[in-house]
C-alpha atoms as a PDB file:
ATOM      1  CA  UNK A   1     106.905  48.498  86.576  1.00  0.00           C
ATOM      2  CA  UNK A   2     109.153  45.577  86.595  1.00  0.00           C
ATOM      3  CA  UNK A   3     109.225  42.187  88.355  1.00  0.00           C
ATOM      4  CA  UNK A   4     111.929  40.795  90.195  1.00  0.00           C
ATOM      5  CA  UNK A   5     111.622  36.775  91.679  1.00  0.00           C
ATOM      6  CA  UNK A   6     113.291  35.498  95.267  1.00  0.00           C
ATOM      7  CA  UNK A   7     115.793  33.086  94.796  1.00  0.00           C
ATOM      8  CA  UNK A   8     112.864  30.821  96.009  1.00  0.00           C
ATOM      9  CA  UNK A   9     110.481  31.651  93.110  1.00  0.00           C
ATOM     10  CA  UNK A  10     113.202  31.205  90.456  1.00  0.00           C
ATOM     11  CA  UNK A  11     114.257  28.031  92.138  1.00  0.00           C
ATOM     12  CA  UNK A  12     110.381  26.553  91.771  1.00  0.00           C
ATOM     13  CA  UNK A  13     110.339  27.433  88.307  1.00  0.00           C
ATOM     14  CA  UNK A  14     113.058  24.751  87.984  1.00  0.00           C
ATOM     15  CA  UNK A  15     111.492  22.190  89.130  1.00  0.00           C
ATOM     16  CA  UNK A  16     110.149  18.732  86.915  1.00  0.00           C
ATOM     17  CA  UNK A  17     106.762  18.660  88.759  1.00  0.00           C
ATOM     18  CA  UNK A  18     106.888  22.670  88.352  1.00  0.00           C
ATOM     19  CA  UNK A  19     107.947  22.363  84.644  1.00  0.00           C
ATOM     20  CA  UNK A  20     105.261  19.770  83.636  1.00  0.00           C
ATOM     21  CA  UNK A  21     102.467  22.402  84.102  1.00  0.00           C
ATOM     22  CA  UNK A  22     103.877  24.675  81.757  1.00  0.00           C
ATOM     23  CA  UNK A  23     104.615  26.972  84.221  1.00  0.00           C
ATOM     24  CA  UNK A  24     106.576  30.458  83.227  1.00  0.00           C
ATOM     25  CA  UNK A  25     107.560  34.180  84.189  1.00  0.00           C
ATOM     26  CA  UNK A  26     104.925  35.188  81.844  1.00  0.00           C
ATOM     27  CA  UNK A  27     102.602  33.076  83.264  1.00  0.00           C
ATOM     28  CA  UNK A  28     103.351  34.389  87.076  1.00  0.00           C
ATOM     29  CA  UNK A  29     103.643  38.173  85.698  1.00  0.00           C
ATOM     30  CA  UNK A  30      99.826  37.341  83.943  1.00  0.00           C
ATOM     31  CA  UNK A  31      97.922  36.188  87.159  1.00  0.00           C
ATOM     32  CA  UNK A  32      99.826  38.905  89.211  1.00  0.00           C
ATOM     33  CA  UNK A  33      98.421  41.921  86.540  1.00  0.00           C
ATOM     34  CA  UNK A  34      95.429  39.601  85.543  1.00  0.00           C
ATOM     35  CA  UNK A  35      94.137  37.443  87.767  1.00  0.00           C
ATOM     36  CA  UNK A  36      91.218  34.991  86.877  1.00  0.00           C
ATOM     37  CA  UNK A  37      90.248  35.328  90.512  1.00  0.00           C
ATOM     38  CA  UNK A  38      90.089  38.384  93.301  1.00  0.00           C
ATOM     39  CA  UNK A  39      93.224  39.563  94.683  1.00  0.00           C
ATOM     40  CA  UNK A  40      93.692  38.985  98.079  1.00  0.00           C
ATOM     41  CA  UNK A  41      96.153  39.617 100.712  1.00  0.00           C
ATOM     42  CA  UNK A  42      97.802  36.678 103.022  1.00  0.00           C
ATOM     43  CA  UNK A  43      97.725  36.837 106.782  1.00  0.00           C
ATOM     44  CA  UNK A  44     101.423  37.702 106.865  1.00  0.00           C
ATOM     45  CA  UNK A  45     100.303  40.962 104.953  1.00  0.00           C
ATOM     46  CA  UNK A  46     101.365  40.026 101.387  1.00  0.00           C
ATOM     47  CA  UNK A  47      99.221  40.086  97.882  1.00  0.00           C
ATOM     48  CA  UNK A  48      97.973  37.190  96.053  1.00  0.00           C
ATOM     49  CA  UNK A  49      96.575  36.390  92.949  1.00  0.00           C
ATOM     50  CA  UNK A  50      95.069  33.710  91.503  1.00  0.00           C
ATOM     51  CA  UNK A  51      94.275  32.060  87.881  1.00  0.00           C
ATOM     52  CA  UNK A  52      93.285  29.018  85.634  1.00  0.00           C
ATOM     53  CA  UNK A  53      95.610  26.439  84.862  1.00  0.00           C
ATOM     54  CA  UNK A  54      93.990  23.456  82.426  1.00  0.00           C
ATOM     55  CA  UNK A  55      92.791  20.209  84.125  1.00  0.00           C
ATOM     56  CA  UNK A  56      90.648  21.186  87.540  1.00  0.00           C
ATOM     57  CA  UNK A  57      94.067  23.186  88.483  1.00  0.00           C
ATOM     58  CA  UNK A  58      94.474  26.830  89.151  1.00  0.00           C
ATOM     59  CA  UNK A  59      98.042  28.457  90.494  1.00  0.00           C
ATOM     60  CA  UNK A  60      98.364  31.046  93.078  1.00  0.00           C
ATOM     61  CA  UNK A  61     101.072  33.562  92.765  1.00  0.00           C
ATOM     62  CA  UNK A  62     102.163  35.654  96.467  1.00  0.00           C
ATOM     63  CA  UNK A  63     103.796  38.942  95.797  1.00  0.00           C
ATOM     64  CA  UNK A  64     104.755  42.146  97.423  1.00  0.00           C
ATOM     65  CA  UNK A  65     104.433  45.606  95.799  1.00  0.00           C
ATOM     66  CA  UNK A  66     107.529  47.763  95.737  1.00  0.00           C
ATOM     67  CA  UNK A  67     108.172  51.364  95.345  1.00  0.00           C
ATOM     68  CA  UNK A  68     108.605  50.585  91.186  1.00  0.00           C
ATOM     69  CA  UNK A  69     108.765  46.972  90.990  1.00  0.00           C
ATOM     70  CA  UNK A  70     106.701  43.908  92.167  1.00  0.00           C
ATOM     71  CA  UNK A  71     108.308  41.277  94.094  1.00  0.00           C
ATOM     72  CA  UNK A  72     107.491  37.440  93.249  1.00  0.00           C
ATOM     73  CA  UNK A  73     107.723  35.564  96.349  1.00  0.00           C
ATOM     74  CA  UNK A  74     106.417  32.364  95.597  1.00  0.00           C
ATOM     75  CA  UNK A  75     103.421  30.559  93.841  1.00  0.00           C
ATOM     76  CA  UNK A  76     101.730  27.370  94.373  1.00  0.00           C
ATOM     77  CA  UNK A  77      99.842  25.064  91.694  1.00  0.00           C
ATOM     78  CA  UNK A  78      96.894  23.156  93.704  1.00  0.00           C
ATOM     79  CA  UNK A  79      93.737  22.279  92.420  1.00  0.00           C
ATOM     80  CA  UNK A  80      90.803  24.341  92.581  1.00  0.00           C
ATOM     81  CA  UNK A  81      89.192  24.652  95.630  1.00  0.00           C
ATOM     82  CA  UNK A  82      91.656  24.568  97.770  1.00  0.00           C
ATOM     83  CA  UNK A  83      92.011  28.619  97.968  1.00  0.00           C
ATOM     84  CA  UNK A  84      88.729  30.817  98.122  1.00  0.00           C
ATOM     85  CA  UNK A  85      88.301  31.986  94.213  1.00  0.00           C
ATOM     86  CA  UNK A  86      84.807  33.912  95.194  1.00  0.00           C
END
């Protein structure tokens, strides 16, 4: 299994405020495979996991499974809370 990222995805990984976090394809491929939290699926019908980040943060990674790959859509860095991690 394999991951491929939306232009999107790859575009947030560029970003400073992205970038100061730490953030990284391993990072995104970890909490998609190993979530801290339960996987969950958004009301548009897509999968997301969710894990730690230091400092009261956690980041939130939406995918979609393909037929042999796994599609990185987006993530989001917020702090914790904000999503349900029960």
């Amino acid at each position: 299994m394999g991951f491929i990222y939306t232009q999107h995805a790859e575009g947030k990984l560029l970003r400073a405020d992205i970038r100061k976090f730490g953030i990284s394809k391993d990072i995104l491929e970890k909490t998609v495979l190993t979530p801290d939290y339960k996987k969950n699926e958004t009301p548009t019908g897509e999968q997301a996991s969710i894990s730690d980040l230091a400092n009261y943060y956690i980041i939130r990674v939406v995918y979609d499974k393909l037929a042999s790959d796994t599609k990185i859509i987006t993530f989001y860095i917020s702090k914790k809370g904000r999503y349900n991690t029960q």
